[in-house]
N, C-alpha and C. Protein backbone atom coordinates (compact mmCIF):
# COMPACT_ATOMS: atom_id res chain seq x y z
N UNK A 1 75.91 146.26 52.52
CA UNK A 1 76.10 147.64 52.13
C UNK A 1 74.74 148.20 51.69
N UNK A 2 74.47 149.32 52.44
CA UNK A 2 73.35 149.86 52.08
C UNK A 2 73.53 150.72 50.68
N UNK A 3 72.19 150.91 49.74
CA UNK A 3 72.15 151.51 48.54
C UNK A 3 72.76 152.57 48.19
N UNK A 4 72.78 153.31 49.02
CA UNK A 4 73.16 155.13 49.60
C UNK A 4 74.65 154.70 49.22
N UNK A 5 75.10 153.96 50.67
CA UNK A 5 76.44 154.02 50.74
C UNK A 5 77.05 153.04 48.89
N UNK A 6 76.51 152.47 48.77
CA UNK A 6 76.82 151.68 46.93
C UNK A 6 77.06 152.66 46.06
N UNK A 7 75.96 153.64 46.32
CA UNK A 7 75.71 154.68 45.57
C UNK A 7 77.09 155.82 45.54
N UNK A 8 77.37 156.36 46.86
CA UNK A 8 78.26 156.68 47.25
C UNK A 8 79.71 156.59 47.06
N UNK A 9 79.85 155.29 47.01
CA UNK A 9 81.21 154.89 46.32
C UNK A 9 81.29 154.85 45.28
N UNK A 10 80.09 154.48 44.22
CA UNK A 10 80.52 154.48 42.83
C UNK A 10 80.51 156.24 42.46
N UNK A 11 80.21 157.03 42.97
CA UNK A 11 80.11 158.32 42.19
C UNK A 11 81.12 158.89 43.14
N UNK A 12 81.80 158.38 43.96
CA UNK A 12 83.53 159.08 43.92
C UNK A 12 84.64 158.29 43.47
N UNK A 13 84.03 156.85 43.30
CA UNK A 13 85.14 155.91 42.37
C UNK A 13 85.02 155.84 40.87
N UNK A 14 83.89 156.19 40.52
CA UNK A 14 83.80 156.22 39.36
C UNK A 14 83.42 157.23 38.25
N UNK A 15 82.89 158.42 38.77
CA UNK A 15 82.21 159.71 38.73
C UNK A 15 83.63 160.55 38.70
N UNK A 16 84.33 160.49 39.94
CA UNK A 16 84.81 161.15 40.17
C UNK A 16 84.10 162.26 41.32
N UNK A 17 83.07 162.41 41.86
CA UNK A 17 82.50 163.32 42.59
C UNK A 17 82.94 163.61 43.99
N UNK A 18 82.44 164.06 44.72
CA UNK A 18 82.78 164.14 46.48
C UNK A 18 81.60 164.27 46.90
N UNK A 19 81.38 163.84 47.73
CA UNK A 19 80.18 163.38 48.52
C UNK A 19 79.86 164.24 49.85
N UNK A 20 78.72 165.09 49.68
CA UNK A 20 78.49 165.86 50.56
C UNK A 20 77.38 165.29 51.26
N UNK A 21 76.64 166.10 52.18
CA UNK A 21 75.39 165.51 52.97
C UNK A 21 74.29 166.06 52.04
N UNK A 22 73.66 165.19 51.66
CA UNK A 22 72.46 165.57 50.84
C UNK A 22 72.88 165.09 49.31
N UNK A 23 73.84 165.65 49.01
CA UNK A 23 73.93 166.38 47.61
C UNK A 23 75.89 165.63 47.47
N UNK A 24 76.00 165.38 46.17
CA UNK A 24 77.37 165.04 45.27
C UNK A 24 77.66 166.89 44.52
N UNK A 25 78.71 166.41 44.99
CA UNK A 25 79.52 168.20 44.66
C UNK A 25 80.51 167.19 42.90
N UNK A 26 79.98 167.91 42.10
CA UNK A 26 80.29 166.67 40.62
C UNK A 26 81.54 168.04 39.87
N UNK A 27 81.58 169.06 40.22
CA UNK A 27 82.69 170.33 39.80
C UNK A 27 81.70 171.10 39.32
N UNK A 28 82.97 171.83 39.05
CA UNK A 28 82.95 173.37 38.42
C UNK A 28 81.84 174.57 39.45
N UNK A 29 81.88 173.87 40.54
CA UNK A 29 81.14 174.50 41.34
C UNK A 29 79.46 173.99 41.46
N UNK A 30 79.64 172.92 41.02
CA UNK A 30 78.31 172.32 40.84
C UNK A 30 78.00 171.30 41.86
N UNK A 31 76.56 170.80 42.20
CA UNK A 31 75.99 169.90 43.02
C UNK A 31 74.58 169.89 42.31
N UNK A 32 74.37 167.92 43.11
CA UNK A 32 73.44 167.23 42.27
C UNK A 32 72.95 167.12 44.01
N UNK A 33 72.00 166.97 44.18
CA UNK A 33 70.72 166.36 45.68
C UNK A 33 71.05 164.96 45.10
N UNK A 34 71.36 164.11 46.07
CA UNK A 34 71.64 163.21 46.18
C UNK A 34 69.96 162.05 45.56
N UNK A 35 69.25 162.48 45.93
CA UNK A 35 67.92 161.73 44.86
C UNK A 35 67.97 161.50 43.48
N UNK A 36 68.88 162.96 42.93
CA UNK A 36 68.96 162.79 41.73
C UNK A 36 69.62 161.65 40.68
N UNK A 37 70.41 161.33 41.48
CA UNK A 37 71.72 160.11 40.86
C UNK A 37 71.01 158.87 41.68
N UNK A 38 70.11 157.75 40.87
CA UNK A 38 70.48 156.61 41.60
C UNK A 38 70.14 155.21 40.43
N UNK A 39 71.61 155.15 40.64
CA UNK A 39 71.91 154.13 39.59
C UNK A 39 71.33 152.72 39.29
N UNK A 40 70.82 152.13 40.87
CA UNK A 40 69.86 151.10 41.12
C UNK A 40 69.02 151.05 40.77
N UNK A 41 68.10 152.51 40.16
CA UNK A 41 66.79 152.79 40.20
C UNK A 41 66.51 153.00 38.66
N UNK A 42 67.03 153.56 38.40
CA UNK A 42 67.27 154.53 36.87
C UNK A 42 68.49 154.07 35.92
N UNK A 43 67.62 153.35 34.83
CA UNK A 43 68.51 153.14 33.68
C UNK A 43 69.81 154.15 33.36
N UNK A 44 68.55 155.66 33.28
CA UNK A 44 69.63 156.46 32.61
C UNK A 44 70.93 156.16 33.50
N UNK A 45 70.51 156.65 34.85
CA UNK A 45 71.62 156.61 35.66
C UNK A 45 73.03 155.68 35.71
N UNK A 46 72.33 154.29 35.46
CA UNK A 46 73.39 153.15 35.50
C UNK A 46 73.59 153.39 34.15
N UNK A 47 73.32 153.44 33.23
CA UNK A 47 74.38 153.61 31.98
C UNK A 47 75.41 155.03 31.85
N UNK A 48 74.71 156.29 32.45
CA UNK A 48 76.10 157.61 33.06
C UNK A 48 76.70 156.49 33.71
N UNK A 49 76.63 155.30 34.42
CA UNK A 49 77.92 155.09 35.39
C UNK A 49 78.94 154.09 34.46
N UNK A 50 78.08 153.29 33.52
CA UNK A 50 78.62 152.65 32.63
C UNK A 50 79.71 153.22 32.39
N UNK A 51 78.77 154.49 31.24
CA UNK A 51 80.20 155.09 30.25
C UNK A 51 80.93 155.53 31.11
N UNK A 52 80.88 155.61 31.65
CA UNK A 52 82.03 157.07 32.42
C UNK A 52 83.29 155.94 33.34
N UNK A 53 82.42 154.32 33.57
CA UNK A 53 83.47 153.51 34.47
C UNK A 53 84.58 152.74 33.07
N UNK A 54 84.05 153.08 31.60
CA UNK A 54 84.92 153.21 30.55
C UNK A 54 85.65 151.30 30.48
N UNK A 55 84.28 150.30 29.98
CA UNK A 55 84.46 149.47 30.49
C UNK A 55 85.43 148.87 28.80
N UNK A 56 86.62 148.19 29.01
CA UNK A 56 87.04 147.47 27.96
C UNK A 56 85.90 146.46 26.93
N UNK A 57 84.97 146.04 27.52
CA UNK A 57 84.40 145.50 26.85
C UNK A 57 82.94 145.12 27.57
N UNK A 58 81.46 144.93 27.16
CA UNK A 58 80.90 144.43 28.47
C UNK A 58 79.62 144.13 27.59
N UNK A 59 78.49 143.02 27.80
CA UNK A 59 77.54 142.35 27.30
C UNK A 59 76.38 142.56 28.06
N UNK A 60 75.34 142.79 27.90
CA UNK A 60 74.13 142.43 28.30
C UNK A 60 72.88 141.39 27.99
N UNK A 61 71.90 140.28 28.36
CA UNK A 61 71.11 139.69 27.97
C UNK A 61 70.46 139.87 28.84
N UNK A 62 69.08 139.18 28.81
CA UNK A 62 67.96 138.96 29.83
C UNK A 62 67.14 137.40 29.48
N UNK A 63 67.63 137.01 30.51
CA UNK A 63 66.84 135.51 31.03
C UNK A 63 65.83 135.42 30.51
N UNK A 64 65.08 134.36 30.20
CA UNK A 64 63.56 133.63 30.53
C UNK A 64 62.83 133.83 31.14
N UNK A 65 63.42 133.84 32.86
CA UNK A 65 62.38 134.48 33.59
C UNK A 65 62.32 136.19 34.13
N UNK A 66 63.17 136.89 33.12
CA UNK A 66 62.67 137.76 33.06
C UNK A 66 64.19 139.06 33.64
N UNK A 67 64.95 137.78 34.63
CA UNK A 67 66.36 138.76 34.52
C UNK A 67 67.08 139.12 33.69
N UNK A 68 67.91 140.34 34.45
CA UNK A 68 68.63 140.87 33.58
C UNK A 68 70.52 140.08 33.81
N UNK A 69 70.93 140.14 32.67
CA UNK A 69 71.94 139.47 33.36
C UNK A 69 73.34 140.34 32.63
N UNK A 70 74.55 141.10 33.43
CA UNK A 70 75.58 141.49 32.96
C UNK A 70 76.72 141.86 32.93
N UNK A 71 77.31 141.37 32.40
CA UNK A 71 78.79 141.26 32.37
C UNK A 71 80.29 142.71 32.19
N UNK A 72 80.97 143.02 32.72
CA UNK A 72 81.56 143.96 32.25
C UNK A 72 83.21 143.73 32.53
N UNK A 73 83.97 144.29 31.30
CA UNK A 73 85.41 143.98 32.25
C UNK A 73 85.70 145.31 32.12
N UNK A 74 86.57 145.99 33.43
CA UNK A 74 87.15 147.45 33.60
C UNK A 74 88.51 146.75 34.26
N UNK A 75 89.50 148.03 33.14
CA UNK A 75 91.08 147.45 33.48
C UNK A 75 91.52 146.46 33.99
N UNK A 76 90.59 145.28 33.10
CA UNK A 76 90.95 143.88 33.43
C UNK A 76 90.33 142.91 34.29
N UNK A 77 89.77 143.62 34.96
CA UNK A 77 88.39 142.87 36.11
C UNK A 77 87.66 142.98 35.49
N UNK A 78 87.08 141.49 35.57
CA UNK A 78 85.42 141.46 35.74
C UNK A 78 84.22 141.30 36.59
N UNK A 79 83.33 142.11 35.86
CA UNK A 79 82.14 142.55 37.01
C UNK A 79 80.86 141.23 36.26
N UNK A 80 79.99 140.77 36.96
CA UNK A 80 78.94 140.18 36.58
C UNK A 80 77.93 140.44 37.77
N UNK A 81 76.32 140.58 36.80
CA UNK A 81 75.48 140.05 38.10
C UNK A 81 74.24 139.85 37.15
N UNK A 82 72.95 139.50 37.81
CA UNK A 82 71.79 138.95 37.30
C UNK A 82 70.77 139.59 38.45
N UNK A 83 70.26 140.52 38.09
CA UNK A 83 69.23 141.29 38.77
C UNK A 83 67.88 141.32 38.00
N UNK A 84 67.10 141.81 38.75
CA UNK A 84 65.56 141.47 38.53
C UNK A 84 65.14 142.90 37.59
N UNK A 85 65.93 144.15 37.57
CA UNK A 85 66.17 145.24 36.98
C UNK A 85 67.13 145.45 35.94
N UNK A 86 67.03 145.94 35.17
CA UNK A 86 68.25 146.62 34.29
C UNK A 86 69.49 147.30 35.03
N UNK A 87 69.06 148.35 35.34
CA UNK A 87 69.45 149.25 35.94
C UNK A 87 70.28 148.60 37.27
N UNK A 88 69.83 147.89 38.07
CA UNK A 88 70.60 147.74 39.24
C UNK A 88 71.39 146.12 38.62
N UNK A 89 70.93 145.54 37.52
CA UNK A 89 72.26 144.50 36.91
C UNK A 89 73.75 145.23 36.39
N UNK A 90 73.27 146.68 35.89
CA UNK A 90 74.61 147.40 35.01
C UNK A 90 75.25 147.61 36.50
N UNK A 91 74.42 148.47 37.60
CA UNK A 91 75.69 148.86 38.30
C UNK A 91 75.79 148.36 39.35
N UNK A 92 75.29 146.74 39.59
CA UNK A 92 75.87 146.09 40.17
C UNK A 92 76.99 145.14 39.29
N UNK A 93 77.14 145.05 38.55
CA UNK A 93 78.58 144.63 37.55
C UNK A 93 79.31 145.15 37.83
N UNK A 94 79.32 146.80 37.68
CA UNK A 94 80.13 147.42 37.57
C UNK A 94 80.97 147.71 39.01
N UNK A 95 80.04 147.58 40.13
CA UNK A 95 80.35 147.93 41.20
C UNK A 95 81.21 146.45 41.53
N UNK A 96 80.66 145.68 40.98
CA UNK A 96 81.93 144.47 41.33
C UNK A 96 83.22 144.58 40.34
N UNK A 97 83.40 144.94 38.90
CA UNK A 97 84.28 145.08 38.53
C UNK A 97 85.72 146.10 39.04
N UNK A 98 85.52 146.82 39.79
CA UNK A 98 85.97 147.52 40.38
C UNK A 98 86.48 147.47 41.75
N UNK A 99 85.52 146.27 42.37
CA UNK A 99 86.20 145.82 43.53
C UNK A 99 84.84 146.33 44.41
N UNK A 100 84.13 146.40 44.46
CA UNK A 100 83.06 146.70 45.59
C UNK A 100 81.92 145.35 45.75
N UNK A 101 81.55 144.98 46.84
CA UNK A 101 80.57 143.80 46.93
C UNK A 101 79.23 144.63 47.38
N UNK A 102 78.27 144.80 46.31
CA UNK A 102 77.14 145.71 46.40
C UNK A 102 76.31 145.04 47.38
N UNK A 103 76.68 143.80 47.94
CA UNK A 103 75.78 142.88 48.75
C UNK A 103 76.03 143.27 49.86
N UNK A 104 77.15 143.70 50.13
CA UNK A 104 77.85 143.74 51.07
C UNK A 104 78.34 142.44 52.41
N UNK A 105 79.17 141.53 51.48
CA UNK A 105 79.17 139.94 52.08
C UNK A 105 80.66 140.79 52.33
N UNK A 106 81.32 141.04 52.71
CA UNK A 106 82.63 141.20 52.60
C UNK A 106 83.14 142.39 53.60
């Protein structure tokens, strides 16, 4: 699964948004350019996806050598992963807690 499309699913599965060409239509008559949101990239970003995926409970640490490693459970699933980033460990958790394989093995 490419980033885009990762990206994509979590901000209409989890956002709530609709997905236009270019740009996420997020309401009230509003749109974001699709550059703007990327959760892989940008802390801020993966923690908006955090709160908003409204996780029952969820941990963060970072390794020795330097990963990030983290855990999340949403309505009972759990998400884990260990990335070389912050940012792409939160919402790759999250994107597995929910049922998505950000690797795209599946």
């Amino acid at each position: 699964m490419t980033t885009d499309m990762l990206t994509s699913l979590l901000a209409q599965r989890v956002l709530g948004w609709r997905v236009g060409p270019e740009r996420f239509l997020v309401g009230n008559r509003r749109w974001l350019p699709r550059w703007r949101f990327q959760p892989t990239e940008s802390v801020k970003d993966a923690y908006c996806l955090l709160e908003r995926a409204a996780p029952q409970e969820y941990s963060m640490d970072r390794a020795q050598d330097g990963r990030f490693w983290v855990k999340v459970r949403i309505a009972g699933a759990t998400g884990e992963a260990q990335e070389s980033t912050q940012a792409r460990a939160v919402t790759f958790a999250v994107a597995r807690a929910i049922g998505l394989d950000p690797e795209g093995r599946n």
